[in-house]
PDB file of N, CA and C in Angstrom:
ATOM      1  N   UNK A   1    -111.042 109.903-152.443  1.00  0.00           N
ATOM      2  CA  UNK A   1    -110.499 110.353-151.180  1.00  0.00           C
ATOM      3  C   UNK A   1    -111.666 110.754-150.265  1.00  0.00           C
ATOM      4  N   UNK A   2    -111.878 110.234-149.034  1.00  0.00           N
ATOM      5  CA  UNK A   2    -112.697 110.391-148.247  1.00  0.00           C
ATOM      6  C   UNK A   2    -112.593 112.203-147.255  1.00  0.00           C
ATOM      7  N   UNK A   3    -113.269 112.581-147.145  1.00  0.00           N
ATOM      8  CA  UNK A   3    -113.238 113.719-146.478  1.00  0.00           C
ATOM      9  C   UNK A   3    -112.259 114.349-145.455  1.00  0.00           C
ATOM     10  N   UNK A   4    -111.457 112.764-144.467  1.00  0.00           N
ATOM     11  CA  UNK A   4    -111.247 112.595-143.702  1.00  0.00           C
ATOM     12  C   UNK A   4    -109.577 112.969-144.244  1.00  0.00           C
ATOM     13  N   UNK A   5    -109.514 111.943-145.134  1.00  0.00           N
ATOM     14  CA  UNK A   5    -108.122 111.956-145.953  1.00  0.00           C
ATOM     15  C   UNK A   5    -107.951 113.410-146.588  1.00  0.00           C
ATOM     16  N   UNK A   6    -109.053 114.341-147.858  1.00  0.00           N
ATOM     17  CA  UNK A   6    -108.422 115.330-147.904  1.00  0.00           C
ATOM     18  C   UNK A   6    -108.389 116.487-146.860  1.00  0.00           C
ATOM     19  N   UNK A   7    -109.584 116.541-145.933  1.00  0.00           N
ATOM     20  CA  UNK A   7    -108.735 117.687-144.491  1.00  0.00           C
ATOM     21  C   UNK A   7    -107.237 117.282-143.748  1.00  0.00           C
ATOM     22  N   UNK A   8    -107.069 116.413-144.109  1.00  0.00           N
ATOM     23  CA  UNK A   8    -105.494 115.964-143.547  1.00  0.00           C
ATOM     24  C   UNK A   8    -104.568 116.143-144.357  1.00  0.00           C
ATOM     25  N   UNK A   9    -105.004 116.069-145.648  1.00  0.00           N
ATOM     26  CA  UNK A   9    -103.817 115.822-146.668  1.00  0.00           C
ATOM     27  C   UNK A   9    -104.114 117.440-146.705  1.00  0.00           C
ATOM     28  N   UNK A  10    -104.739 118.503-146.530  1.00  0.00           N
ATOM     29  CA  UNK A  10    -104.706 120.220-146.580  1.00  0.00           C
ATOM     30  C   UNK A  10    -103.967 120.519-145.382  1.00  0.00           C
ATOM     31  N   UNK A  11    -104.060 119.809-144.685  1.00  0.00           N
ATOM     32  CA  UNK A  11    -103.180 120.139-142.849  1.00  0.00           C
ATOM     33  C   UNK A  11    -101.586 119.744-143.474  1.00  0.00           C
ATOM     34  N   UNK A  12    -101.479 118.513-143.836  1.00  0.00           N
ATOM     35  CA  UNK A  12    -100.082 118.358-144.477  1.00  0.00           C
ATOM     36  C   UNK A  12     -99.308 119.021-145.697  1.00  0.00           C
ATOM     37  N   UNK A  13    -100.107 119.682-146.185  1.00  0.00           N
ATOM     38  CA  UNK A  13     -99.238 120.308-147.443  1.00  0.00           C
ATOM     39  C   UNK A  13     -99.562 122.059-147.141  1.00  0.00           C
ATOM     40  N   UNK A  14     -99.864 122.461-146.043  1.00  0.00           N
ATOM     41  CA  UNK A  14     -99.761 123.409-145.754  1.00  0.00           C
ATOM     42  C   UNK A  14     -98.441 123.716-144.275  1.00  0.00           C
ATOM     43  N   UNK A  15     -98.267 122.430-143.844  1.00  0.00           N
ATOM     44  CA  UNK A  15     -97.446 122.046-143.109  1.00  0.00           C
ATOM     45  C   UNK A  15     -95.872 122.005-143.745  1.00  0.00           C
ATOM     46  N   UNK A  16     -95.811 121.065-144.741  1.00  0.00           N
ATOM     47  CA  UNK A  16     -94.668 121.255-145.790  1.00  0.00           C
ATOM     48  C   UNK A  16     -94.396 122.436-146.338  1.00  0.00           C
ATOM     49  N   UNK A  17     -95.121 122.884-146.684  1.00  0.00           N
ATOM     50  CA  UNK A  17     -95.227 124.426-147.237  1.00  0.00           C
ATOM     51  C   UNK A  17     -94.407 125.435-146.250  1.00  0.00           C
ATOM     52  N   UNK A  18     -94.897 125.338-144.985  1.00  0.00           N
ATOM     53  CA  UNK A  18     -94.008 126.150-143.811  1.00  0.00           C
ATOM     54  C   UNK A  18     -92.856 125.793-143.313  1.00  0.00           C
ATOM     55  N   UNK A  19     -92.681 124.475-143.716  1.00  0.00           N
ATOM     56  CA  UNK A  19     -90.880 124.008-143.330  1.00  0.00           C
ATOM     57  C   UNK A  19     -90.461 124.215-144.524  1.00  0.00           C
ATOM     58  N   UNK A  20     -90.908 124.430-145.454  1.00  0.00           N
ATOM     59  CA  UNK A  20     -89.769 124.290-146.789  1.00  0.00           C
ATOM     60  C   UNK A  20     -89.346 125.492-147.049  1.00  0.00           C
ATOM     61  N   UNK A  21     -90.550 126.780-146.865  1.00  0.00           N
ATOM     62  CA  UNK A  21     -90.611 128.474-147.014  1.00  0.00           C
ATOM     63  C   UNK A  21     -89.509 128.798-145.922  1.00  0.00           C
ATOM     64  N   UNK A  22     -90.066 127.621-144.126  1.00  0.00           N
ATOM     65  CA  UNK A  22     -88.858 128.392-143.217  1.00  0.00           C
ATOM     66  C   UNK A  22     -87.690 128.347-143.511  1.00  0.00           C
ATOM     67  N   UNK A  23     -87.015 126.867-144.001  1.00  0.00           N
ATOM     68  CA  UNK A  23     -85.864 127.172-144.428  1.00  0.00           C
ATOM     69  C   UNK A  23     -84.844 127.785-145.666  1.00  0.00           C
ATOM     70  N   UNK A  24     -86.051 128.252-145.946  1.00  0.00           N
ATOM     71  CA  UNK A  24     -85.711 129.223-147.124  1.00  0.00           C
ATOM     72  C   UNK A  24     -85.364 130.744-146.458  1.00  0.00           C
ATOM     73  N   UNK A  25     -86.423 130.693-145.858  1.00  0.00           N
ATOM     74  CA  UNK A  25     -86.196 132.046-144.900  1.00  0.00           C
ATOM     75  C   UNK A  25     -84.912 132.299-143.646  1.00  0.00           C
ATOM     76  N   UNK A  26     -84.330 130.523-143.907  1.00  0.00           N
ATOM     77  CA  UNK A  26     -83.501 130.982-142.732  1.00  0.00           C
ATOM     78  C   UNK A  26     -81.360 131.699-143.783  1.00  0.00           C
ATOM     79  N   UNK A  27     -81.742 131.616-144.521  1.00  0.00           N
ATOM     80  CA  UNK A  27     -80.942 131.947-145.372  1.00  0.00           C
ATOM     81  C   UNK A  27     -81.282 133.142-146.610  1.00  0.00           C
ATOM     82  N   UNK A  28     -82.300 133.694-145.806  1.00  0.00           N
ATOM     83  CA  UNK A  28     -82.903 134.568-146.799  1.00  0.00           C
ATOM     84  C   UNK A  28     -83.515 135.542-146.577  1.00  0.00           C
ATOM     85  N   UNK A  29     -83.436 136.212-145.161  1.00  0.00           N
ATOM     86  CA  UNK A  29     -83.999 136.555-143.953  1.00  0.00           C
ATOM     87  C   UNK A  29     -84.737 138.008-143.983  1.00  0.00           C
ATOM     88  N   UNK A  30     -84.132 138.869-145.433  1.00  0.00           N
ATOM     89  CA  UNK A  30     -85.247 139.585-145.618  1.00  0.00           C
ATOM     90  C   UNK A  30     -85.490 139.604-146.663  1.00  0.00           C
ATOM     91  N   UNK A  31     -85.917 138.520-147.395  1.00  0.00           N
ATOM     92  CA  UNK A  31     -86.931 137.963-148.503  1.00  0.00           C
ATOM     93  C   UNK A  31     -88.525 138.692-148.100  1.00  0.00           C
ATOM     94  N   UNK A  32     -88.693 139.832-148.142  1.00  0.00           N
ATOM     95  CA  UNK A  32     -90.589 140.510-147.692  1.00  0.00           C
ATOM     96  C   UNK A  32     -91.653 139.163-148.376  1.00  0.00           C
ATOM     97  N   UNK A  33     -91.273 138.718-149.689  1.00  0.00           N
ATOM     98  CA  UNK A  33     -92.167 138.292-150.321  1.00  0.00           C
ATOM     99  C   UNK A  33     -92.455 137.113-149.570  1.00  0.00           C
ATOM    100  N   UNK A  34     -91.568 136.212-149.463  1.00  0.00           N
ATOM    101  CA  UNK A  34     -91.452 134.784-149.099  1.00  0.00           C
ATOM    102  C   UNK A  34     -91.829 135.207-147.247  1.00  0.00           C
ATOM    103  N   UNK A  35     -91.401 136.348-146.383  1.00  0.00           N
ATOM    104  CA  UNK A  35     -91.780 136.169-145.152  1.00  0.00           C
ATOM    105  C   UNK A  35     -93.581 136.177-145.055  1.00  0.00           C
ATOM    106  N   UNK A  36     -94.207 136.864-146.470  1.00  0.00           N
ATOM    107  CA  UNK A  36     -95.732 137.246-146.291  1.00  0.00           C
ATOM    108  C   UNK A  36     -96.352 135.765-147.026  1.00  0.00           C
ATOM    109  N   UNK A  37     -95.282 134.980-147.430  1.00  0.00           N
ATOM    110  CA  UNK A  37     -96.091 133.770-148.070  1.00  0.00           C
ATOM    111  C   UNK A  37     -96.288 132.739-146.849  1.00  0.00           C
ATOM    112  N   UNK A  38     -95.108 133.287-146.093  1.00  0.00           N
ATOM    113  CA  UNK A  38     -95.003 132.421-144.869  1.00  0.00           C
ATOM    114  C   UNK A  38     -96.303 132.475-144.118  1.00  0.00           C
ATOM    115  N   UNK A  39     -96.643 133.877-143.651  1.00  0.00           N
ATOM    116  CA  UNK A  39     -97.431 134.488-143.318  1.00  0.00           C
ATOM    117  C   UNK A  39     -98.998 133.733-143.754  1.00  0.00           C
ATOM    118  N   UNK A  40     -99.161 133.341-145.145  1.00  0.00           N
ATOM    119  CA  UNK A  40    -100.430 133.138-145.303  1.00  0.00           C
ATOM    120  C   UNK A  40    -100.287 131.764-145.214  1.00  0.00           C
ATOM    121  N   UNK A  41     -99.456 130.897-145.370  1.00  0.00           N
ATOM    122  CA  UNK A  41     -99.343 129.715-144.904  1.00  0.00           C
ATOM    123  C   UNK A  41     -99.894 129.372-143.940  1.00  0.00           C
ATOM    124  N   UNK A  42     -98.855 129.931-143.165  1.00  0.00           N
ATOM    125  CA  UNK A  42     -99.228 130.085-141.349  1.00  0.00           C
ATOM    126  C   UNK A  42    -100.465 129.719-141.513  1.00  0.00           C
ATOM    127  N   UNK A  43    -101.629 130.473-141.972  1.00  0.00           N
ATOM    128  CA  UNK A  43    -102.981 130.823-141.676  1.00  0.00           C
ATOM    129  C   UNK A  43    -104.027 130.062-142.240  1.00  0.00           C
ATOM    130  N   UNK A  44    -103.249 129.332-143.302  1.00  0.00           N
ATOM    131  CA  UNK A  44    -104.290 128.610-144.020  1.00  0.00           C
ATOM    132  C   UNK A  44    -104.087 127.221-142.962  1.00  0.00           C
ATOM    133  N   UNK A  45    -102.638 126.827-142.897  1.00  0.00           N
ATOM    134  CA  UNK A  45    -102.212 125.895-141.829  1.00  0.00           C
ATOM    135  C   UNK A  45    -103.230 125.734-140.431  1.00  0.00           C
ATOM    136  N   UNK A  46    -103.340 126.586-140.373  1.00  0.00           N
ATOM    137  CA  UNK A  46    -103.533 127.019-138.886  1.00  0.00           C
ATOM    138  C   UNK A  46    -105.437 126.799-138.859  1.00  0.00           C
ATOM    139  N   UNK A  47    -106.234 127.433-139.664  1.00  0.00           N
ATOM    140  CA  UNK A  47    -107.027 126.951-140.077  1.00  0.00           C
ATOM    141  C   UNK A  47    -107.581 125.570-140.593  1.00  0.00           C
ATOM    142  N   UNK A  48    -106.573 124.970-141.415  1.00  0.00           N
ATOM    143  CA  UNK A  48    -106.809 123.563-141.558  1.00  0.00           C
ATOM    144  C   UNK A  48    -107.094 122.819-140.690  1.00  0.00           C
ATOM    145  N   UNK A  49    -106.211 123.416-139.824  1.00  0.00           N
ATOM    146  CA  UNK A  49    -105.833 121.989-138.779  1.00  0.00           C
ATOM    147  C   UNK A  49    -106.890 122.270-137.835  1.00  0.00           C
ATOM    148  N   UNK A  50    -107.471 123.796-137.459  1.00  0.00           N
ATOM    149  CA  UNK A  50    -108.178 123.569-136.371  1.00  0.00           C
ATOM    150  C   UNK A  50    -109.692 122.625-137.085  1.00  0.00           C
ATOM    151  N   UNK A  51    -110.189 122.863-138.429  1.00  0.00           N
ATOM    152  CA  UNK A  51    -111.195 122.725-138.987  1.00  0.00           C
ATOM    153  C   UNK A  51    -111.247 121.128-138.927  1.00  0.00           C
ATOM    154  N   UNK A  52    -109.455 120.049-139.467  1.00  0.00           N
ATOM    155  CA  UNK A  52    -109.709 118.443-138.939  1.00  0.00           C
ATOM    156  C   UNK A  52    -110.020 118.416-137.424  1.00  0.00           C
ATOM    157  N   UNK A  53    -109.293 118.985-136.690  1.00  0.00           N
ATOM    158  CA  UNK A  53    -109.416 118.792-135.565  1.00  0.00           C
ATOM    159  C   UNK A  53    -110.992 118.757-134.578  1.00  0.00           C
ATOM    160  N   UNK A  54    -111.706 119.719-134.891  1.00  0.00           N
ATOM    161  CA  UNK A  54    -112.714 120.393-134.900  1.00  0.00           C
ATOM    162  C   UNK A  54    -113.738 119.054-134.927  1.00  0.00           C
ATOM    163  N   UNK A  55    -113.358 118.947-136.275  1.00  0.00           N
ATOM    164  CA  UNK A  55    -114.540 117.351-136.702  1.00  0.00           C
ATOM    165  C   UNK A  55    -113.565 116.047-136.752  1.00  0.00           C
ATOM    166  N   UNK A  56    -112.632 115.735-136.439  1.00  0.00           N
ATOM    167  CA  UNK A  56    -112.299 114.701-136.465  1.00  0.00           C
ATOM    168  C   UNK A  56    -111.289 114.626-135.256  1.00  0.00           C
ATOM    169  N   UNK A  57    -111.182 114.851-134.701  1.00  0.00           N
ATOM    170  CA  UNK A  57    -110.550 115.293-132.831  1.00  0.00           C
ATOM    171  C   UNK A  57    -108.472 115.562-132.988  1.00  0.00           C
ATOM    172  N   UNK A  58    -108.153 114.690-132.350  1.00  0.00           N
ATOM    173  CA  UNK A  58    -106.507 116.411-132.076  1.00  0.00           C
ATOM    174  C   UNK A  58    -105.825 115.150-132.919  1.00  0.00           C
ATOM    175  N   UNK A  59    -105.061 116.184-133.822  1.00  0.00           N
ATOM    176  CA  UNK A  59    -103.729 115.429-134.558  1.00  0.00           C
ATOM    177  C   UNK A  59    -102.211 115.205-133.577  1.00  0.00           C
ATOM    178  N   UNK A  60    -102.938 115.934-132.390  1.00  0.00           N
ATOM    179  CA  UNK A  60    -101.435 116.255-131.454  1.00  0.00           C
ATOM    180  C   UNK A  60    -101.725 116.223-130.089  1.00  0.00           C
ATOM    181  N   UNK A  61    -100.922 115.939-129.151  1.00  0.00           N
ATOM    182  CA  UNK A  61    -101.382 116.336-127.598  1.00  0.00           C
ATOM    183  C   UNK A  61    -101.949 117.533-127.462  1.00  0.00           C
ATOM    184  N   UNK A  62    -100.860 118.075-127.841  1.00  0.00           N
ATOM    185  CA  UNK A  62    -101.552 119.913-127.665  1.00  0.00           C
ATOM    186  C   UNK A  62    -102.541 120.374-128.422  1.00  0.00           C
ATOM    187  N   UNK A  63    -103.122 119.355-129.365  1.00  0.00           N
ATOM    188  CA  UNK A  63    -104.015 120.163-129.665  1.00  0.00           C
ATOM    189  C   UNK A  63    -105.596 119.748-128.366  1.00  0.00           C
ATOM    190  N   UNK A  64    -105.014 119.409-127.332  1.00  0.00           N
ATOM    191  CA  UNK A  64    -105.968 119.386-126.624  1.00  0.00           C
ATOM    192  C   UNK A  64    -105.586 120.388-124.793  1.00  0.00           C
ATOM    193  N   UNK A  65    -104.714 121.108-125.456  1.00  0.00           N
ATOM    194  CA  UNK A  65    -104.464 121.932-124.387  1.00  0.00           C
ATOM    195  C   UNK A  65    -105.915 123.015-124.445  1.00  0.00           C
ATOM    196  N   UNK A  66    -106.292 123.465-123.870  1.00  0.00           N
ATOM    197  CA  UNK A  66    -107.832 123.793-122.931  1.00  0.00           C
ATOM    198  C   UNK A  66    -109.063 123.412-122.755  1.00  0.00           C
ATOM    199  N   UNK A  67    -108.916 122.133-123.666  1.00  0.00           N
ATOM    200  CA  UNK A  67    -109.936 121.084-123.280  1.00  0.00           C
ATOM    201  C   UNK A  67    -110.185 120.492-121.934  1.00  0.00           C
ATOM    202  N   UNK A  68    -111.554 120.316-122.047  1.00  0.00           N
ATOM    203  CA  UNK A  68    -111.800 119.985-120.192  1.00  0.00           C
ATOM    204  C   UNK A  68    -111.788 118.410-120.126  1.00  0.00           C
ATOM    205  N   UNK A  69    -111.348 117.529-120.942  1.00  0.00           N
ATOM    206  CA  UNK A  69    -111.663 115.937-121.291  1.00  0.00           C
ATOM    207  C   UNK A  69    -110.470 115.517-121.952  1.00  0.00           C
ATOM    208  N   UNK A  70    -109.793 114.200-121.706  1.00  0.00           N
ATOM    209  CA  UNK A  70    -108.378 113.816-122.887  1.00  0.00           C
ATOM    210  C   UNK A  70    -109.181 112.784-123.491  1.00  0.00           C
ATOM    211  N   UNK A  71    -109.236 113.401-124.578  1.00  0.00           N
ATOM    212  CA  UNK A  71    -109.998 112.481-125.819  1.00  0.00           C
ATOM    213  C   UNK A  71    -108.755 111.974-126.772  1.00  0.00           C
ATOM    214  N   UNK A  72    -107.526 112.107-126.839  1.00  0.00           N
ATOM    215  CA  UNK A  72    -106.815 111.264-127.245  1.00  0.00           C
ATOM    216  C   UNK A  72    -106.680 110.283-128.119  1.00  0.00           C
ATOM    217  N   UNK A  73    -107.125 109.553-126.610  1.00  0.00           N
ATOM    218  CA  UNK A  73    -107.152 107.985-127.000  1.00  0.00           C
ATOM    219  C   UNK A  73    -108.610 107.473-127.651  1.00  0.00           C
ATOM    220  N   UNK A  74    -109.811 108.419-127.646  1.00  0.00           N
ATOM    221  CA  UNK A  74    -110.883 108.536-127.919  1.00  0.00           C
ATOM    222  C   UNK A  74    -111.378 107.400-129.742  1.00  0.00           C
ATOM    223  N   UNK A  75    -110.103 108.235-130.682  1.00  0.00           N
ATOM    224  CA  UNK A  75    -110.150 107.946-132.297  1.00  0.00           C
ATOM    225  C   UNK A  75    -109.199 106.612-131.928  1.00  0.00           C
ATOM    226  N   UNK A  76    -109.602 105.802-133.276  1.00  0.00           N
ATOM    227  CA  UNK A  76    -108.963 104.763-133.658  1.00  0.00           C
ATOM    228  C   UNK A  76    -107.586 105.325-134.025  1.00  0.00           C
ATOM    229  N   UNK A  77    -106.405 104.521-133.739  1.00  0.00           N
ATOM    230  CA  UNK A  77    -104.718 104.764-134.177  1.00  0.00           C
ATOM    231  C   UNK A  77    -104.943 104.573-135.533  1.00  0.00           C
ATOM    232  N   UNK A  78    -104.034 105.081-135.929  1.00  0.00           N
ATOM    233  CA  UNK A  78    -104.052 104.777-137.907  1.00  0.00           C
ATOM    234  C   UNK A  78    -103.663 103.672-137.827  1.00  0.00           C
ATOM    235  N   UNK A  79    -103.478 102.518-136.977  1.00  0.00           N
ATOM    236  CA  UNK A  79    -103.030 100.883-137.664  1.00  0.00           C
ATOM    237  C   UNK A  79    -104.526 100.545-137.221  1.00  0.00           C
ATOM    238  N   UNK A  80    -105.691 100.924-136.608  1.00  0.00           N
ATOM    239  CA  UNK A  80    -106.743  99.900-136.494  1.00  0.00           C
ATOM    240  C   UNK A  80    -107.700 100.719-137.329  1.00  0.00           C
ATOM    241  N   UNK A  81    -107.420 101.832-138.729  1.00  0.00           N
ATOM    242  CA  UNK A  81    -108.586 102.129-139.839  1.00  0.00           C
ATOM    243  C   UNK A  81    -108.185 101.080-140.386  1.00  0.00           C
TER     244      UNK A  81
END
């Protein structure tokens, strides 16, 4: 797995991780344990993604909200790797 593949595949399973915990939480609503797992999710998530992003440019539009440049279109689409 190339570098590229596991910072993405840590952005995605920290991603799954927060939809699967939210809807746990939405039926479970004061679960403390599961709201603080959420919690570190969040953060590892949140971290991941800025760290691909960072070195390998935005997984999302928004992740180019206060950027002074739309680099976008900059990376190859995943059909031309």
């Amino acid at each position: 797995m190339t570098e590229k593949e596991e910072m993405l595949f840590n952005v995605q399973k920290y991603r799954f991780a927060l939809i699967d915990i939210a809807m746990y939480l939405d039926s479970h609503k004061n679960d403390k344990e599961a709201m603080e797992t959420f919690k570190k999710y969040g953060k590892d998530y949140l971290e991941a993604k800025k760290a691909y992003v960072d070195k390998f440019g935005p997984l999302m539009h928004s992740d180019l909200i206060g950027e002074s440049k739309w680099t976008w279109t900059d990376a190859p689409w995943p059909w031309e790797v």
